[in-house]
C-alpha atoms as a PDB file:
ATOM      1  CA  UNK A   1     127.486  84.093  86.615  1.00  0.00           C
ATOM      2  CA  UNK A   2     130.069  81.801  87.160  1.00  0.00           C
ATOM      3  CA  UNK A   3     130.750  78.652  84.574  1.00  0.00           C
ATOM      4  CA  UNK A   4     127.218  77.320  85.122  1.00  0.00           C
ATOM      5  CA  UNK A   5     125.218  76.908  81.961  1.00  0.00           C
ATOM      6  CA  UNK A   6     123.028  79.800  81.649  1.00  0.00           C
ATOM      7  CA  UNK A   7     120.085  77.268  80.484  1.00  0.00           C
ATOM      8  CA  UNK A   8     119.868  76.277  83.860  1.00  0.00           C
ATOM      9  CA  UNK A   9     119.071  79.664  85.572  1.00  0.00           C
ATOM     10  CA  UNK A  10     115.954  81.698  85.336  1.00  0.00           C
ATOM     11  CA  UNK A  11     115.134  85.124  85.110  1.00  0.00           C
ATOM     12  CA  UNK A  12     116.652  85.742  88.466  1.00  0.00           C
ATOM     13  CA  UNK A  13     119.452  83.911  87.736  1.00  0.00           C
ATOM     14  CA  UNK A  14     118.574  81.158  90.468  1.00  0.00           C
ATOM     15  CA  UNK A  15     119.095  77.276  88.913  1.00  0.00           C
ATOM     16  CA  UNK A  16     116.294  76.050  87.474  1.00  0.00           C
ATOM     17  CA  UNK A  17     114.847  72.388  88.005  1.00  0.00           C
ATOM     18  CA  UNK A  18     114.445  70.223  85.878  1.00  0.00           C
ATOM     19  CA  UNK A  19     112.034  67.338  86.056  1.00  0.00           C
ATOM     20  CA  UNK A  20     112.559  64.050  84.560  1.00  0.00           C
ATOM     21  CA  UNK A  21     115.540  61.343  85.903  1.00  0.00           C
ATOM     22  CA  UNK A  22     116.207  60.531  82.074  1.00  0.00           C
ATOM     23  CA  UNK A  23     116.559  64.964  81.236  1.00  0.00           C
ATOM     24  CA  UNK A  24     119.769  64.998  79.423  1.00  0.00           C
ATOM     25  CA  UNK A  25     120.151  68.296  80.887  1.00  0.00           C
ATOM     26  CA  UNK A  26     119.357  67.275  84.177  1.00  0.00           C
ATOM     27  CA  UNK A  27     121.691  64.620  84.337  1.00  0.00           C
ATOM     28  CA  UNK A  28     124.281  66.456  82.984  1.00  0.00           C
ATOM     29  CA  UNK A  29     123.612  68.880  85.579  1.00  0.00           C
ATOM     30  CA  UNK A  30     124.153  66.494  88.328  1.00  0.00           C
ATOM     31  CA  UNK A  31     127.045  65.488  87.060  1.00  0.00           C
ATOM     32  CA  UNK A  32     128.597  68.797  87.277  1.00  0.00           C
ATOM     33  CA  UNK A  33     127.195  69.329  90.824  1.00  0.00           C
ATOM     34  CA  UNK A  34     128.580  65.659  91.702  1.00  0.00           C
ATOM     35  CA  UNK A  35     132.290  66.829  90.286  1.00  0.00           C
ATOM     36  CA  UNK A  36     131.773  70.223  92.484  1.00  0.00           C
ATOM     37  CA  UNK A  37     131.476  68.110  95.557  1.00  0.00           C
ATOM     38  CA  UNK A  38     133.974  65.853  94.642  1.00  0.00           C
ATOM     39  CA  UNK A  39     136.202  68.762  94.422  1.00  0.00           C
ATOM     40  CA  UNK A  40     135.273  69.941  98.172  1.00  0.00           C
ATOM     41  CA  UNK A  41     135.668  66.946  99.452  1.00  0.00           C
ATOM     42  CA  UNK A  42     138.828  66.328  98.090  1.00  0.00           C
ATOM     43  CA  UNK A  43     140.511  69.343  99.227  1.00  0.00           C
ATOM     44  CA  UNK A  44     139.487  68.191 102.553  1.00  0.00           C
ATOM     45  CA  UNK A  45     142.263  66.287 104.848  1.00  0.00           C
ATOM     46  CA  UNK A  46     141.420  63.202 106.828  1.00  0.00           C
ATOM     47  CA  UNK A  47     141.339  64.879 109.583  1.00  0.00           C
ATOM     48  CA  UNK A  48     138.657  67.778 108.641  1.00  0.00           C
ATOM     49  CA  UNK A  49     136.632  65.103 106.889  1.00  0.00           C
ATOM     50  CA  UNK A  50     136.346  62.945 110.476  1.00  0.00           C
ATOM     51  CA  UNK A  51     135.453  66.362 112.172  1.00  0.00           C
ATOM     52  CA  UNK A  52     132.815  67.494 109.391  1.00  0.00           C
ATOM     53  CA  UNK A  53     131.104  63.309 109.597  1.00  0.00           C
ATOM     54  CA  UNK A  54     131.073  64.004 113.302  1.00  0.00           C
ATOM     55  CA  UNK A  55     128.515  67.086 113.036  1.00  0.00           C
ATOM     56  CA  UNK A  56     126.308  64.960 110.989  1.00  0.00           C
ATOM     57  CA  UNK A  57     123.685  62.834 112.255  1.00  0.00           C
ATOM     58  CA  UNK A  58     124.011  59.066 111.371  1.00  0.00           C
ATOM     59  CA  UNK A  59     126.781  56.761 112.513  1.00  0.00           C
ATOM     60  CA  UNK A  60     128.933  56.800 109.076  1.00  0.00           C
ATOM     61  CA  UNK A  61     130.736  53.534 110.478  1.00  0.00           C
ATOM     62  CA  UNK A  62     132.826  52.486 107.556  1.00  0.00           C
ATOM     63  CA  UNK A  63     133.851  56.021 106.614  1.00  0.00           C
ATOM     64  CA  UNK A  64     134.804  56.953 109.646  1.00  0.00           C
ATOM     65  CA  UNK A  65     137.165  53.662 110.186  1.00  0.00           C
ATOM     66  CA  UNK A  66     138.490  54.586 106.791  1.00  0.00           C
ATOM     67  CA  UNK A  67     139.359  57.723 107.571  1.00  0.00           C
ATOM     68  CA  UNK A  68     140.983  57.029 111.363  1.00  0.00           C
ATOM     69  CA  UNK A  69     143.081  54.473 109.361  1.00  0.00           C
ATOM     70  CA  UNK A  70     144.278  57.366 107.092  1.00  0.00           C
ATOM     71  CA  UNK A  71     145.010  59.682 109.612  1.00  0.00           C
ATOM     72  CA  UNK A  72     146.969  56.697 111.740  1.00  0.00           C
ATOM     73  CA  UNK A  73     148.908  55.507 108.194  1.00  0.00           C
ATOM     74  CA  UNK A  74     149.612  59.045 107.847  1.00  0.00           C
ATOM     75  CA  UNK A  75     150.855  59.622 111.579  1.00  0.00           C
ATOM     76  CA  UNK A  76     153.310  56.839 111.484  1.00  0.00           C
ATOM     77  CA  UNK A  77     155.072  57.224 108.189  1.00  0.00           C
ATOM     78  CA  UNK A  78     155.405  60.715 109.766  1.00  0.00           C
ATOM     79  CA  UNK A  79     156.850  58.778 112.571  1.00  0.00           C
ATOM     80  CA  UNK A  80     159.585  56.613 110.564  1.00  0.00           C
ATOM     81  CA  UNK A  81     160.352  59.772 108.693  1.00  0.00           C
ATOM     82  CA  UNK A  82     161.467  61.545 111.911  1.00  0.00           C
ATOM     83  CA  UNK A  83     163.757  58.508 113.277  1.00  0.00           C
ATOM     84  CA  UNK A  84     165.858  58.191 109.913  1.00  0.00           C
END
């Protein structure tokens, strides 16, 4: 399996869950599933992040704002870069 503590799984090697907020092993496993997603999202660009928020339901106003002014940052230093 991969680097997944194997005190999590089962007999059939599918994750476990734990009950309890306070579980040290519970919150220690969603801190390892929080870094995992962190990881996704950050190998995202702005661009596939705006298209992936766009699927979902919900409005997502203040990400998506953040993001368009990313990708528009982004497009004009690209800009500047091409006129020197």
């Amino acid at each position: 399996m991969d680097e997944r503590n194997n005190e999590n799984f089962g007999e059939r090697g599918v994750v476990m869950k734990l009950k309890g907020y306070k579980n040290k092993s519970r919150i220690r496993q969603r801190q390892e599933e929080a870094i995992e997603r962190q990881k996704v999202h950050d190998g995202r660009t702005p661009e596939q992040q705006l298209k992936l928020i766009k699927s979902r339901p919900g409005e997502s106003k203040k990400e998506k704002h953040k993001l368009v002014e990313r990708i528009e940052k982004a497009y004009k230093k690209a800009e500047r870069k091409k006129k020197k």
